[in-house]
N, C-alpha and C. Protein backbone atom coordinates (compact mmCIF):
# COMPACT_ATOMS: atom_id res chain seq x y z
N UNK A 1 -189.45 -28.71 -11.42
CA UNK A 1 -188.04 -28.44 -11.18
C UNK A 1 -187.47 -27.73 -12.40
N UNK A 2 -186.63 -26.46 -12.18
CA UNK A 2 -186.25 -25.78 -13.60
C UNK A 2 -184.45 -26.11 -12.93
N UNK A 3 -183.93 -26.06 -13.86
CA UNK A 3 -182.56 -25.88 -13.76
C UNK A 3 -182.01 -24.87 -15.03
N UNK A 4 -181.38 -24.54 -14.54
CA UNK A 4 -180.77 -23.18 -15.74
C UNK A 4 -179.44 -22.89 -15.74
N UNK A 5 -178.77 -22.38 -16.92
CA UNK A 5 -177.47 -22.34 -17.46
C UNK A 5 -176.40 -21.94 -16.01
N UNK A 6 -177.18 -21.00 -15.22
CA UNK A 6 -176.08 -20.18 -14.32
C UNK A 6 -176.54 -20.96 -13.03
N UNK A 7 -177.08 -21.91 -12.86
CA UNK A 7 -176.93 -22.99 -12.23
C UNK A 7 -176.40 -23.60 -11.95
N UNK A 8 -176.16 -24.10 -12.90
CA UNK A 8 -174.78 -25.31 -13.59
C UNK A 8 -173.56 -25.12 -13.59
N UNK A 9 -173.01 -25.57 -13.58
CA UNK A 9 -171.68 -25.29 -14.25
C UNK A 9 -171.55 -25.53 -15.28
N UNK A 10 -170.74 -25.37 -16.57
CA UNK A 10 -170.31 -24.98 -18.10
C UNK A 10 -170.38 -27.01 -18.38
N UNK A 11 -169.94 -27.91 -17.82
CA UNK A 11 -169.82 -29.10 -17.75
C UNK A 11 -170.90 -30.23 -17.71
N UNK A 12 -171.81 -29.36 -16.49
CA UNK A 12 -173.05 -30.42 -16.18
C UNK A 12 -173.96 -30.79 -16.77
N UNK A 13 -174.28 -31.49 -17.06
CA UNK A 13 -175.53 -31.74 -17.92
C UNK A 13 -176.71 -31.30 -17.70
N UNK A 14 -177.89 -31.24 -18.59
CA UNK A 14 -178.72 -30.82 -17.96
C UNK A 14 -179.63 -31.63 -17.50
N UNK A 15 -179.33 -32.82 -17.40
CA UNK A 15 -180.10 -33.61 -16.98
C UNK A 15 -179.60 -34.44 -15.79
N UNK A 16 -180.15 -34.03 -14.19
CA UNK A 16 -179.58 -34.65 -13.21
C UNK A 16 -180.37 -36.31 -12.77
N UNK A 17 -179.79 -37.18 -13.17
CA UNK A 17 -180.38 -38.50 -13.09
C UNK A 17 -180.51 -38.86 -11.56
N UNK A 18 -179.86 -38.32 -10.77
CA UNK A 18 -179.82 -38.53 -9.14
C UNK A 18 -181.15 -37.74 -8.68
N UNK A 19 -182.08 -36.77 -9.31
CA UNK A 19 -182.98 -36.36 -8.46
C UNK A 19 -184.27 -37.39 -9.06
N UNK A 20 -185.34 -36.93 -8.50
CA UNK A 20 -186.45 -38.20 -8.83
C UNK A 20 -187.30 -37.33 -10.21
N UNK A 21 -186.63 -36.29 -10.41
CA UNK A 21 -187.34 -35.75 -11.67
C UNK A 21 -186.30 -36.18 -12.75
N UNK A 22 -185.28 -35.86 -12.44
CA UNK A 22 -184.22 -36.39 -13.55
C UNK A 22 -184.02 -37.80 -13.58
N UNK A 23 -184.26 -38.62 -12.52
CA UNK A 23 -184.04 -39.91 -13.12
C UNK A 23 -185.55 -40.56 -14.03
N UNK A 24 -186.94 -39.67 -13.86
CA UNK A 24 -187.81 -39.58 -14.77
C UNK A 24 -187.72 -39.29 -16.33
N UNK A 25 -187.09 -38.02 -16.16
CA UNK A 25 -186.62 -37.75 -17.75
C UNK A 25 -185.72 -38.57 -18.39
N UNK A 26 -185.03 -39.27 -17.84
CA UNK A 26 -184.03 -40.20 -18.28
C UNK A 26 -184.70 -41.30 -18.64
N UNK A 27 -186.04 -41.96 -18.03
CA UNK A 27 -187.03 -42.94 -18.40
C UNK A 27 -187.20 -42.69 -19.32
N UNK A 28 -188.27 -41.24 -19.72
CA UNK A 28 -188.76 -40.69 -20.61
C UNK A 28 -187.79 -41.06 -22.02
N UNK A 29 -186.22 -40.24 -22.18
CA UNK A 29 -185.29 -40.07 -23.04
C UNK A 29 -185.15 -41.27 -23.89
N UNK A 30 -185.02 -42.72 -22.85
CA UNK A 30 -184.88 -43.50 -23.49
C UNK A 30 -185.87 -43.88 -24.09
N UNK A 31 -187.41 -44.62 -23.67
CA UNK A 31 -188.59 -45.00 -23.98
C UNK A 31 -189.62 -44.27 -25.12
N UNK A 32 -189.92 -42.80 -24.84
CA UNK A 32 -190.93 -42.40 -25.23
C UNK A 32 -190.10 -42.10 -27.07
N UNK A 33 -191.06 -42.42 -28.53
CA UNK A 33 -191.11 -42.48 -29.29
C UNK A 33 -190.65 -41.25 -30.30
N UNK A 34 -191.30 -39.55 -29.38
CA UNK A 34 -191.67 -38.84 -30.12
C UNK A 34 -191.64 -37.53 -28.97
N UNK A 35 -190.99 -36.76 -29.78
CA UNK A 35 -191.20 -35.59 -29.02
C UNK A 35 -191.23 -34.89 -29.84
N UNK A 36 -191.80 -33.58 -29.72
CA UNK A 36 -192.12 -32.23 -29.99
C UNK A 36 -191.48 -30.90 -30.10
N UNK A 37 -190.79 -30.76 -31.07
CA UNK A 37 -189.69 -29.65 -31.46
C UNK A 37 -190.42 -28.63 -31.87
N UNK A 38 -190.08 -27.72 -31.30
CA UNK A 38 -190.48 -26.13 -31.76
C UNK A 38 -189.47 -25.04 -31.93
N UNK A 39 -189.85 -24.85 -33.32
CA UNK A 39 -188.96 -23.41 -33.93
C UNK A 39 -189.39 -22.64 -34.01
N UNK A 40 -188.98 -21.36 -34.53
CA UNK A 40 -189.68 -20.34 -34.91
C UNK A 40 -189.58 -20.16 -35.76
N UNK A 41 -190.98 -19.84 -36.91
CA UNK A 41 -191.17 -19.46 -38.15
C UNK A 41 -190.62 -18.31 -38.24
N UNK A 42 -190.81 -17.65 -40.06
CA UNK A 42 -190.21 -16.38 -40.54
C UNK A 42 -190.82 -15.53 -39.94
N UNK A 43 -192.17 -15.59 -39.32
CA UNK A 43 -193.07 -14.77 -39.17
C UNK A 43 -193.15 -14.51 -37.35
N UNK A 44 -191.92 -15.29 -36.96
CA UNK A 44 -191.73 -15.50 -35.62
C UNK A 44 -192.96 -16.14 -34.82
N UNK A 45 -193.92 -16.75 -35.84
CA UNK A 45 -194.68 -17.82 -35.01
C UNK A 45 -194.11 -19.08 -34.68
N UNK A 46 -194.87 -19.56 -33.24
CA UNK A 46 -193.61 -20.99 -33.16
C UNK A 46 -194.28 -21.90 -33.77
N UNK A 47 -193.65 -23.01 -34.20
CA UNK A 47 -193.57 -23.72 -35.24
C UNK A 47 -193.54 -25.44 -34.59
N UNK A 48 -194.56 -25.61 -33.75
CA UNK A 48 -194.12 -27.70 -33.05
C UNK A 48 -194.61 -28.16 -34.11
N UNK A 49 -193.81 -29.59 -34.25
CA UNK A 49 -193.63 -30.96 -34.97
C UNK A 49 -193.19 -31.89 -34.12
N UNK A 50 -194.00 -33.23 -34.26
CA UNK A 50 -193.85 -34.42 -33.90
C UNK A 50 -192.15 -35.04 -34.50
N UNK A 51 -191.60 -35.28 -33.95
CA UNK A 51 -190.53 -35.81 -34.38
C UNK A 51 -189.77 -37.16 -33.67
N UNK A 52 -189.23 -37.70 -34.22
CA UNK A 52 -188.58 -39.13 -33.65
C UNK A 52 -186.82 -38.50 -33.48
N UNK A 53 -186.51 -39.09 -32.11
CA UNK A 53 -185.31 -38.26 -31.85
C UNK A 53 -184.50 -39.43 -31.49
N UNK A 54 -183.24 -39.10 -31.01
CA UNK A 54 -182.23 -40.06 -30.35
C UNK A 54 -181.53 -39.42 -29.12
N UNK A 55 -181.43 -39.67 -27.77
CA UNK A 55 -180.48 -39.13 -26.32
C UNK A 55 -179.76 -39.65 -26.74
N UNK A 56 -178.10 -38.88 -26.65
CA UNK A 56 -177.06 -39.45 -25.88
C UNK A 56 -175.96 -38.16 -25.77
N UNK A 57 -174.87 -38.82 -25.19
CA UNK A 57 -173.90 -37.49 -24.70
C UNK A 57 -174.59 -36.19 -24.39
N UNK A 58 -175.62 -35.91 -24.03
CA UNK A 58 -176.23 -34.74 -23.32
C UNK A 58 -176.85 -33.95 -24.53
N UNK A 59 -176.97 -35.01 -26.12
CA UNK A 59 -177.60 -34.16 -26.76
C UNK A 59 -178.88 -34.78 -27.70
N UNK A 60 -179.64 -34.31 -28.05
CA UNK A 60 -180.48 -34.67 -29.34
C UNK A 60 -180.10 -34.91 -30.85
N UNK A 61 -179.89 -35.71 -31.09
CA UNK A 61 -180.41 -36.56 -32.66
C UNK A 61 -181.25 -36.82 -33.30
N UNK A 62 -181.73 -35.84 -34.62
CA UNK A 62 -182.96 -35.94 -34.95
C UNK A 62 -182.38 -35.78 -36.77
N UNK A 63 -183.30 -36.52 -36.93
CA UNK A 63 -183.04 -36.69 -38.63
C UNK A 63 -184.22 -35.64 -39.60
N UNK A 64 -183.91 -35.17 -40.91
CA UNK A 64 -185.03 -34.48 -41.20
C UNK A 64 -184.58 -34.59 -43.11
N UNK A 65 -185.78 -34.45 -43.38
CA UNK A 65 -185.49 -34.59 -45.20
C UNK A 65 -185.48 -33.21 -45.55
N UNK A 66 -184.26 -32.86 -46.35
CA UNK A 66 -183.53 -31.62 -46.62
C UNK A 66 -184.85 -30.59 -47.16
N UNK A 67 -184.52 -29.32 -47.53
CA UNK A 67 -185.38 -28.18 -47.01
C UNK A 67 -186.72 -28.34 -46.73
N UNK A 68 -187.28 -28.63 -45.05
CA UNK A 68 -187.80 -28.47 -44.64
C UNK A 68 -187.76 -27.00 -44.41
N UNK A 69 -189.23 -27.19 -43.55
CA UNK A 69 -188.96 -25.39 -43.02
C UNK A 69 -188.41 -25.42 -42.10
N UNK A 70 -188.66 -26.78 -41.22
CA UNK A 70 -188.13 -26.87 -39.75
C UNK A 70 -186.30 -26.52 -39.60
N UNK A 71 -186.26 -26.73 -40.88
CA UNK A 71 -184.31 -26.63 -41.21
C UNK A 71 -184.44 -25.27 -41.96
N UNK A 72 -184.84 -24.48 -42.61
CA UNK A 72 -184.76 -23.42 -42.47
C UNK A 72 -185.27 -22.22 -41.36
N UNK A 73 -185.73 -23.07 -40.51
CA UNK A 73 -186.16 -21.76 -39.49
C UNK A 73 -185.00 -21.92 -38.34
N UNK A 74 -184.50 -23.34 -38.59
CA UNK A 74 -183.40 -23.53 -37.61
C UNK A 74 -181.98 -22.71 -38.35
N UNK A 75 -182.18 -22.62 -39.17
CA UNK A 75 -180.82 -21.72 -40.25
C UNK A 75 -181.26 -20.41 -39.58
N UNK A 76 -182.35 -19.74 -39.23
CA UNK A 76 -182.72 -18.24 -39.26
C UNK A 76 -182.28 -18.13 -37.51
N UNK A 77 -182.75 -18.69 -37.18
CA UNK A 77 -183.03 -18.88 -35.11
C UNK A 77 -182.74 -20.33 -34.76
N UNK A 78 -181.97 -20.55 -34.35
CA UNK A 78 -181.44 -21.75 -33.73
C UNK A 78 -181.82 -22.53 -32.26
N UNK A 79 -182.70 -21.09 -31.60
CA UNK A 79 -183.10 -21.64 -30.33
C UNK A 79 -184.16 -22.26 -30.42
N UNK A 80 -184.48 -23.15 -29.61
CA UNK A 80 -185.57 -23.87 -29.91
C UNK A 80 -186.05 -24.75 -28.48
N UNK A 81 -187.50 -25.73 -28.52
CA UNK A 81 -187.79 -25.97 -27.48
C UNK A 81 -188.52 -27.56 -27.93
N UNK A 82 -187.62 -28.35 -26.80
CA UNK A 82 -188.66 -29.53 -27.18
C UNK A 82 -189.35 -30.47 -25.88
N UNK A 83 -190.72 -30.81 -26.54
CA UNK A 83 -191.42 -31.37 -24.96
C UNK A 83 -192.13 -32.43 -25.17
N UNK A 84 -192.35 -33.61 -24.17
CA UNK A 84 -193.14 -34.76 -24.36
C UNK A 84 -194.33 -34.43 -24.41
N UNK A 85 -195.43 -35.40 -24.85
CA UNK A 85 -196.50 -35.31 -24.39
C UNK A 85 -197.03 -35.54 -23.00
N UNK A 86 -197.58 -34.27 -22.18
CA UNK A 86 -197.93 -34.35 -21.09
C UNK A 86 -199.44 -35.53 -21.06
N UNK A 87 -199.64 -35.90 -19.87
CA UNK A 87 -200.96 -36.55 -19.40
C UNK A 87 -202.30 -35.80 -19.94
N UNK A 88 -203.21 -36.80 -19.75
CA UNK A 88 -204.39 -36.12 -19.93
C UNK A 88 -204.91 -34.69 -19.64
N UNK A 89 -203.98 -35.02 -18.08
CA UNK A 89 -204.74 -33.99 -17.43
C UNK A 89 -203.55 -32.92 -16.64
N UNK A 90 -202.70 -32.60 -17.92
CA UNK A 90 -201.73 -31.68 -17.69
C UNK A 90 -200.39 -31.75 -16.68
N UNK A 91 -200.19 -33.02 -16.50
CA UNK A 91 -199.21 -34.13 -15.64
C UNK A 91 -197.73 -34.50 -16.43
N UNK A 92 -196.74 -34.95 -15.91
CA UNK A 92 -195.86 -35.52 -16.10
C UNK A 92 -195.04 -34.38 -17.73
N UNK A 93 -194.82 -33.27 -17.21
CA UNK A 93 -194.59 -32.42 -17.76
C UNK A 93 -193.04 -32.00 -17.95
N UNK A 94 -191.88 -32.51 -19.47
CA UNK A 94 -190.94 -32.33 -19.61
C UNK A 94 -190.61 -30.99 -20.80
N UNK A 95 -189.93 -29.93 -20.39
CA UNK A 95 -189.49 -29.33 -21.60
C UNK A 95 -187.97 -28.79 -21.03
N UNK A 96 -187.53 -29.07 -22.37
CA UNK A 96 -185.94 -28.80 -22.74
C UNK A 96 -185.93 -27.37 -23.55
N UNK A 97 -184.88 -26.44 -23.23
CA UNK A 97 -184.60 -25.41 -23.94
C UNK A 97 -183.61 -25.65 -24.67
N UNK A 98 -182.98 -25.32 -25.89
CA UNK A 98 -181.62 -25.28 -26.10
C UNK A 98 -181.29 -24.98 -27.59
N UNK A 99 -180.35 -24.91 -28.31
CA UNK A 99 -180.01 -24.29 -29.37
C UNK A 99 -179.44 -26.04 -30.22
N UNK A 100 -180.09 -25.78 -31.60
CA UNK A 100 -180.25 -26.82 -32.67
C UNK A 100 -178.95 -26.29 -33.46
N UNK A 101 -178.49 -27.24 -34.17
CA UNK A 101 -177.52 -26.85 -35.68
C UNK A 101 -177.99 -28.24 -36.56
N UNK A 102 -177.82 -27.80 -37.29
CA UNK A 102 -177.55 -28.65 -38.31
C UNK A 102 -176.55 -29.31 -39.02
N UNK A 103 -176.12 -30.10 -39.03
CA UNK A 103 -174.55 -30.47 -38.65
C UNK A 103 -174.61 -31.06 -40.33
N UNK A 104 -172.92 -30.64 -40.67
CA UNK A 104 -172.54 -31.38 -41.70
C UNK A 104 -172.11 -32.59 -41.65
N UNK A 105 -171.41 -33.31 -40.75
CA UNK A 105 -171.48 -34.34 -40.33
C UNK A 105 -172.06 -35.30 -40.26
N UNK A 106 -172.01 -36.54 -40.95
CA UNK A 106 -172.52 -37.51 -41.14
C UNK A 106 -172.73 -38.09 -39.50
N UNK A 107 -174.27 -38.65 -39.40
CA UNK A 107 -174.29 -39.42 -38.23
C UNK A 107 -173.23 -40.78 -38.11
N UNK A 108 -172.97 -41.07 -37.02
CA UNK A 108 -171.81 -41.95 -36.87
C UNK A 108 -172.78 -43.64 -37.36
N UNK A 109 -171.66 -44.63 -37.59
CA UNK A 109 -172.50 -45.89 -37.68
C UNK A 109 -173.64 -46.35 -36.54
N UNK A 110 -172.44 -46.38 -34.98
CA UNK A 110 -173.77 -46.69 -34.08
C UNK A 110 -174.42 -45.81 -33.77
N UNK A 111 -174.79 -44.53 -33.72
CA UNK A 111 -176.03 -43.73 -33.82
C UNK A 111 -176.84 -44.09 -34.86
N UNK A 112 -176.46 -44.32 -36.01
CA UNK A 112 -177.60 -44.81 -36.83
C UNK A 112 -178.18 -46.19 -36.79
N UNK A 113 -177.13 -47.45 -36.22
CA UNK A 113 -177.67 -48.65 -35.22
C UNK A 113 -178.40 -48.39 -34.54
N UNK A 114 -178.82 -47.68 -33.59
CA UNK A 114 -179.06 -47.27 -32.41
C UNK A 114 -180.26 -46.30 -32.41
N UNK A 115 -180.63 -45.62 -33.69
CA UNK A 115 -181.40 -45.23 -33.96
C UNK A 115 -182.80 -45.86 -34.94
N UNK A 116 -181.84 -46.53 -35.38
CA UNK A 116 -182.81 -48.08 -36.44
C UNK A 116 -183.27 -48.67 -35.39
N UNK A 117 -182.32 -49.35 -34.47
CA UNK A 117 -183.38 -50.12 -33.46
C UNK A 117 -183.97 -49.35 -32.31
N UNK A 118 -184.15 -48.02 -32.37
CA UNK A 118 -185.79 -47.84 -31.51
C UNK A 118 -186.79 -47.54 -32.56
N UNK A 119 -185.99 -47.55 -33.68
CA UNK A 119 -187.32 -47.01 -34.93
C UNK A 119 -188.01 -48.40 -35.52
N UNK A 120 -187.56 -49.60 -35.21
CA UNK A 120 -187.97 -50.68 -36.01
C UNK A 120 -189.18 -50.84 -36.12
N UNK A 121 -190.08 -50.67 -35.61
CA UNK A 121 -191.70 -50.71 -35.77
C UNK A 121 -191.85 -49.55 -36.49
N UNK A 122 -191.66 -48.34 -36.06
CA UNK A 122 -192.08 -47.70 -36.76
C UNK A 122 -191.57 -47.40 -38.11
N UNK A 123 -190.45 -47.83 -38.68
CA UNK A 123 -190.13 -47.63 -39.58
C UNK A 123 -190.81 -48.79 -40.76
N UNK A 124 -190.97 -49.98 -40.05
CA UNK A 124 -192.21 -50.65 -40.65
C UNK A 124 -193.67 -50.48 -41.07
N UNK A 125 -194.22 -49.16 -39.71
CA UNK A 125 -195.43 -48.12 -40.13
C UNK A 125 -195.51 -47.10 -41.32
N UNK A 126 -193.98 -46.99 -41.54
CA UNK A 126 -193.91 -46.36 -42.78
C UNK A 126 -193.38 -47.01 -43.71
N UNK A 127 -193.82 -47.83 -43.70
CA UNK A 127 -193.02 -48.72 -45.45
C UNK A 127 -191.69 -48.57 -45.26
N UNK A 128 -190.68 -48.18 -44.39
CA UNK A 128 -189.65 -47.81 -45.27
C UNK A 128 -188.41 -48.90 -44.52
N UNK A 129 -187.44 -48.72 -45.00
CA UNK A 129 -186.74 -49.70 -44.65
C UNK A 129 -185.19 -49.06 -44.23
N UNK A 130 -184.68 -48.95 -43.65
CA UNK A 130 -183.50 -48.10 -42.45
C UNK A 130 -182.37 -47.24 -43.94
N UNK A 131 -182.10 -47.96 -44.56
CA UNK A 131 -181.45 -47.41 -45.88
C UNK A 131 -182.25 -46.12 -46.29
N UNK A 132 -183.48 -46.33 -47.00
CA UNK A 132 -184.66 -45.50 -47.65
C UNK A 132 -184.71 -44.19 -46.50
N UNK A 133 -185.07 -44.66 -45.42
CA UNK A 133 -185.28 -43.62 -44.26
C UNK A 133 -184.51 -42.64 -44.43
N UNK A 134 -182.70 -43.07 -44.27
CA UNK A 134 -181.26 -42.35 -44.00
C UNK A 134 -181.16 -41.47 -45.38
N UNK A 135 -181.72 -42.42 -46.26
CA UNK A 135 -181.34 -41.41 -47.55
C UNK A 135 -182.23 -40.12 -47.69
N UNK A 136 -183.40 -41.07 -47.69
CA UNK A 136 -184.95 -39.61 -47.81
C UNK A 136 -184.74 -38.60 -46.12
N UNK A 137 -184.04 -39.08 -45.35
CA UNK A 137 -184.22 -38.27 -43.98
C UNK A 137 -182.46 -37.80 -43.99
N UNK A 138 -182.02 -37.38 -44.92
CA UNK A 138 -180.37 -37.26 -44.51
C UNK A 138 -179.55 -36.47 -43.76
N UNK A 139 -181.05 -35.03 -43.73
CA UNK A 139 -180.48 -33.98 -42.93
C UNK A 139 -180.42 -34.61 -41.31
N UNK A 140 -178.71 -34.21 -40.64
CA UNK A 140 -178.85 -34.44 -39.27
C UNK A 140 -179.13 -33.37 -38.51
N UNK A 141 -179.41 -33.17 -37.49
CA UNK A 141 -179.76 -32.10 -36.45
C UNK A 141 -179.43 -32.69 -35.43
N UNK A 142 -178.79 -31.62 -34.57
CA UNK A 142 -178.06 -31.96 -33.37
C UNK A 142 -178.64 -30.88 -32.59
N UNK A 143 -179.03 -31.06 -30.86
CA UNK A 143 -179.79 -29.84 -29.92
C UNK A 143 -178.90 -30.21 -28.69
N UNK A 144 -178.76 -28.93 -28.42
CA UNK A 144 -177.47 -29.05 -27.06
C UNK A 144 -178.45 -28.43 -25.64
N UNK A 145 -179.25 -28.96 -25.77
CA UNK A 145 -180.59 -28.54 -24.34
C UNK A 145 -179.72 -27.85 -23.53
N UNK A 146 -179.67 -26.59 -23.13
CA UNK A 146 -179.44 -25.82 -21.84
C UNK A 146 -180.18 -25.46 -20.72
N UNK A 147 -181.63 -25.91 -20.97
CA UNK A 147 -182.22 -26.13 -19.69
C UNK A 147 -183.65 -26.90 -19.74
N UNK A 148 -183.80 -27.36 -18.68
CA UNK A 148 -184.95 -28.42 -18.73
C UNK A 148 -186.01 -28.15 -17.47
N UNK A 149 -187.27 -27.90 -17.92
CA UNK A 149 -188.47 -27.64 -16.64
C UNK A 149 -189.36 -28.36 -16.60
N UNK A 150 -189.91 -28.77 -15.46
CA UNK A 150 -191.18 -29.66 -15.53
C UNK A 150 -191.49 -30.35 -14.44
N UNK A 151 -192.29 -31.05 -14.15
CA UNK A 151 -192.95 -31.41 -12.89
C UNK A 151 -193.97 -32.80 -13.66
């Protein structure tokens, strides 16, 4: 199922929870750990990384420790693409299109609640402890997905 900008209306989200693919991705959004952001390098090669994200209000929350490249390639080209890991055998297939910023804006308290508790194990896999994380991870990134394909 693709859905696309001139689809929609300026309002809708891109994620329709009433069809049986969108109320999948919505499983996905909440549950799955890690998804896969891709930028484009200087060299206009694309650029995926594993990353730990946050859904809500129709957008992505993703934390990153200041100059990365992933934050400078998002300074150069802003569009970008992010996707779960599909099945073994090329199944259960989500990707989001949409344009990243990097926001000056401090994440709010309960986004960062809310983001500690789906990270709690893993933030235990990394030694680190929700303070340490926010400080060493301070850059926020925000992705406003404008379209989503997959089967």
């Amino acid at each position: 199922m693709t859905t696309t900008a001139s689809e929609r209306s300026a309002a809708a989200p891109v994620v329709d929870p009433s069809t049986p693919f969108g109320a999948k991705v919505v499983e996905r959004l909440a549950k799955e750990p890690v998804i896969w952001l891709t930028t484009v390098g200087a060299s206009g090669t694309p650029q995926p990384n594993p990353v730990w994200f946050q859904w809500g209000d129709d957008e992505f929350l993703l934390f990153s420790k200041p100059d990365q490249a992933k934050l400078r390639n998002l300074a150069r080209n802003p569009r970008v693409s992010l996707n779960f890991n599909a099945t073994e055998w090329g199944g259960d297939v989500v990707v989001f299109t949409g344009t990243a910023r990097i926001d000056d804006v401090a994440a709010t308290p309960d986004e960062i609640a809310t983001y500690t508790a789906k990270y709690t194990d893993g933030l235990k896999d990394i030694s680190m402890t929700a303070e340490q994380f926010f400080t060493e991870y301070s850059a926020v990134v925000r992705i406003r997905p404008d379209r989503l394909r997959g089967f």
